[in-house]
Protein backbone atom coordinates (compact mmCIF):
# COMPACT_ATOMS: atom_id res chain seq x y z
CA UNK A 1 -9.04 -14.70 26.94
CA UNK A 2 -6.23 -12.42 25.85
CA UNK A 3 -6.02 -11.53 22.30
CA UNK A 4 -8.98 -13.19 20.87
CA UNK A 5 -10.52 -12.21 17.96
CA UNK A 6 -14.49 -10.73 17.80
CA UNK A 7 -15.53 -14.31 16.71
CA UNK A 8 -13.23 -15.72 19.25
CA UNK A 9 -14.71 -14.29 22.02
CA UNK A 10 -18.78 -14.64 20.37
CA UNK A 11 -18.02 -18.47 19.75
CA UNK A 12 -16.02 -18.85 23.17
CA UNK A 13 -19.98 -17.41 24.88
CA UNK A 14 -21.97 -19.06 22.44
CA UNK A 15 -20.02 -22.43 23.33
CA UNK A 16 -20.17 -22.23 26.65
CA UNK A 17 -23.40 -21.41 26.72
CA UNK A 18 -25.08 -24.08 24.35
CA UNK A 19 -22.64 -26.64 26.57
CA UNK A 20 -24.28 -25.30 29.94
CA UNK A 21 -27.70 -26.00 28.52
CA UNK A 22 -26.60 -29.55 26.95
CA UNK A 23 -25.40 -30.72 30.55
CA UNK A 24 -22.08 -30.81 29.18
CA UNK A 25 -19.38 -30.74 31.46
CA UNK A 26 -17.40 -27.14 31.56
CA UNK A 27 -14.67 -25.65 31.81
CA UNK A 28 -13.92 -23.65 34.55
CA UNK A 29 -13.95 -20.27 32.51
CA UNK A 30 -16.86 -21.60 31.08
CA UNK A 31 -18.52 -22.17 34.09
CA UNK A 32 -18.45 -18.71 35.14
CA UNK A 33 -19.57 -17.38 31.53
CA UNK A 34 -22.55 -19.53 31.96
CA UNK A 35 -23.22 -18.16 35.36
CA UNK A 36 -22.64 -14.72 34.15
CA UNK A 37 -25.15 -15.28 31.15
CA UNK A 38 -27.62 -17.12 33.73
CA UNK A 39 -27.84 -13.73 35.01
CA UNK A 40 -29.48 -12.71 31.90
CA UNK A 41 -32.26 -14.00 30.34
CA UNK A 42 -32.48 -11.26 27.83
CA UNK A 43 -29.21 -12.70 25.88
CA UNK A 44 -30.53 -16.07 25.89
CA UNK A 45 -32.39 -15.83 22.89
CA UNK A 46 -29.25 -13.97 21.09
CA UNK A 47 -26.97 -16.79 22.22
CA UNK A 48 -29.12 -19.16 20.48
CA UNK A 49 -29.76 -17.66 17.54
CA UNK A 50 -27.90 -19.03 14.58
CA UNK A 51 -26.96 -15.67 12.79
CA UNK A 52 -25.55 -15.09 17.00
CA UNK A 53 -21.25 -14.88 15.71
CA UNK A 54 -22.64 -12.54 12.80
CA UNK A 55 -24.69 -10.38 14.15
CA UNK A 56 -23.75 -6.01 14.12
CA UNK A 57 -25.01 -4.35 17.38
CA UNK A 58 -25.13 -0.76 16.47
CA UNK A 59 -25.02 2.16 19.08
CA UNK A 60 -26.40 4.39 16.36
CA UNK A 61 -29.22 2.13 15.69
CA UNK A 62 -29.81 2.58 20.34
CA UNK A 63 -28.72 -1.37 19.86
CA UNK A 64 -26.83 -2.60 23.15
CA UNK A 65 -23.68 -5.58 22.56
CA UNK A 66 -24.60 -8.15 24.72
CA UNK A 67 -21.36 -9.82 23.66
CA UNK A 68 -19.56 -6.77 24.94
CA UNK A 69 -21.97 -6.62 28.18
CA UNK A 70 -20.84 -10.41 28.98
CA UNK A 71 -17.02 -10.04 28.37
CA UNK A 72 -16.93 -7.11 30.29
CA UNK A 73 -18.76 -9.07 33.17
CA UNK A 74 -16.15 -12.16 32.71
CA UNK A 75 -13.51 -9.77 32.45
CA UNK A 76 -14.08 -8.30 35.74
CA UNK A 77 -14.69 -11.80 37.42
CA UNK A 78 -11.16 -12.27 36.31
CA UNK A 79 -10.01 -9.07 37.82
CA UNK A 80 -11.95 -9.25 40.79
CA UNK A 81 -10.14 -12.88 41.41
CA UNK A 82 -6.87 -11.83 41.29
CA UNK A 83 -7.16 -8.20 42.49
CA UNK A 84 -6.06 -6.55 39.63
CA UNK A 85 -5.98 -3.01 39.44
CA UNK A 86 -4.89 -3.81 43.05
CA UNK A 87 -7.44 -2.79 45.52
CA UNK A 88 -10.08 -3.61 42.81
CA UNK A 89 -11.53 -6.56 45.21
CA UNK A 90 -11.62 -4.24 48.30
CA UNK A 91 -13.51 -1.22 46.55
CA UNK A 92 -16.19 -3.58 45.03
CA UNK A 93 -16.44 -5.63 48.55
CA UNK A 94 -17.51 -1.91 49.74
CA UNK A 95 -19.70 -1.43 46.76
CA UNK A 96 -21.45 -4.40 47.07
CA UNK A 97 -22.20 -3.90 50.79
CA UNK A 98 -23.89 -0.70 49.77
CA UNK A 99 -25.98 -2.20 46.85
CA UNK A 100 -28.89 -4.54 47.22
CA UNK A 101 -26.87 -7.61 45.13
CA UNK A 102 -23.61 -8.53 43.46
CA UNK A 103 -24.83 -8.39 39.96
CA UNK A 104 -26.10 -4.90 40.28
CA UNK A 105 -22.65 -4.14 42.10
CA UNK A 106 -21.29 -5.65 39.05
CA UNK A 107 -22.83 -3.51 36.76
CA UNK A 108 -21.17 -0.39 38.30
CA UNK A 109 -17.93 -1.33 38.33
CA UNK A 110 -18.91 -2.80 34.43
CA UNK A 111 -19.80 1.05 33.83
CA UNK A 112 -16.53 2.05 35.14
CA UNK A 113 -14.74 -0.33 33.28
CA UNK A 114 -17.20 0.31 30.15
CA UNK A 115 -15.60 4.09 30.57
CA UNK A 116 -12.14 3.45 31.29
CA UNK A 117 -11.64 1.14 27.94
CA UNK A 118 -13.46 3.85 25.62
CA UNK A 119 -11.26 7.03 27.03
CA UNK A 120 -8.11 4.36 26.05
CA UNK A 121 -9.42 4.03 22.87
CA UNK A 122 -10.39 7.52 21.82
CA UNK A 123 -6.97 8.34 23.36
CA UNK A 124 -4.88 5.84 21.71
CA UNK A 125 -3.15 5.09 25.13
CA UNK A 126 -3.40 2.14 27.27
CA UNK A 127 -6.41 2.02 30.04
CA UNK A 128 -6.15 3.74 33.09
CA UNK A 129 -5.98 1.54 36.12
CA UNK A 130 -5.55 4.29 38.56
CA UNK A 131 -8.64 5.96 36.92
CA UNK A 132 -10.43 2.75 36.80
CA UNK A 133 -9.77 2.05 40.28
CA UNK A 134 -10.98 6.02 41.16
CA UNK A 135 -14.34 5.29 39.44
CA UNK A 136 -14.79 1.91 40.90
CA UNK A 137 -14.15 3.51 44.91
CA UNK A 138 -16.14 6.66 43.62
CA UNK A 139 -18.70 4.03 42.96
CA UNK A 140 -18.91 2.09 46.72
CA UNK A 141 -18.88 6.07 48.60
CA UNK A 142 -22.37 6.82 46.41
């Protein structure tokens, strides 16, 4: 999923997840966005909704993207898979030994990740994988 548009990457969640819930045979990127999205019931509802590709989450208005919240989770199942920032998959291996499951593992290292993209952005410069990395292994030593 590199280079997709906002609606791109709505429709691409929306899809799979409306396919997961028809029985309809996935793909295996969908597969793991409807697993990912299993793991929250509180976006069902959003994912259904048929205003769901227009929809504005606002952090002004103390709104939280569950479209963001989702790609960031299939976006570290990707990295996690092929260990990119290498050592990514050893540092959250140690984090989730420490925590009491993978998805709230998952959250840290989304938090990390969360961080990491927003200093790229208010810095114009490309994320830091070395800082990312830090924050992730900073993480798994709490």
């Amino acid at each position: 999923m590199f280079d997709v548009s906002r609606d791109q990457a709505r429709g691409f969640l929306v899809g799979a997840w409306s396919k997961y819930r028809q029985r309809v045979p996935l793909s295996p990127l969908e597969d793991i966005a409807a697993g990912i999205i299993l793991r929250h019931p509180e976006y069902h509802a959003t994912l259904e909704a048929p205003d769901a590709l227009e929809r504005e989450y606002r952090v002004e208005d103390g709104q939280a993207n569950p479209f963001l919240h989702l790609s960031l989770h299939l976006a570290i199942e990707e990295q996690l898979s092929i260990d990119q920032p290498s050592g990514l998959r050893s540092a959250f291996d140690t984090l989730a030994g420490r925590t009491a499951d993978r998805h709230e593992a998952l959250h840290a290292v989304l938090e990390c990740l969360g961080e990491t993209i927003w200093r790229a952005q208010r810095e114009r410069q490309a994320p830091d994988a070395e800082a990312y990395l830090e924050c992730v292994r900073r993480a798994a030593g709490r």
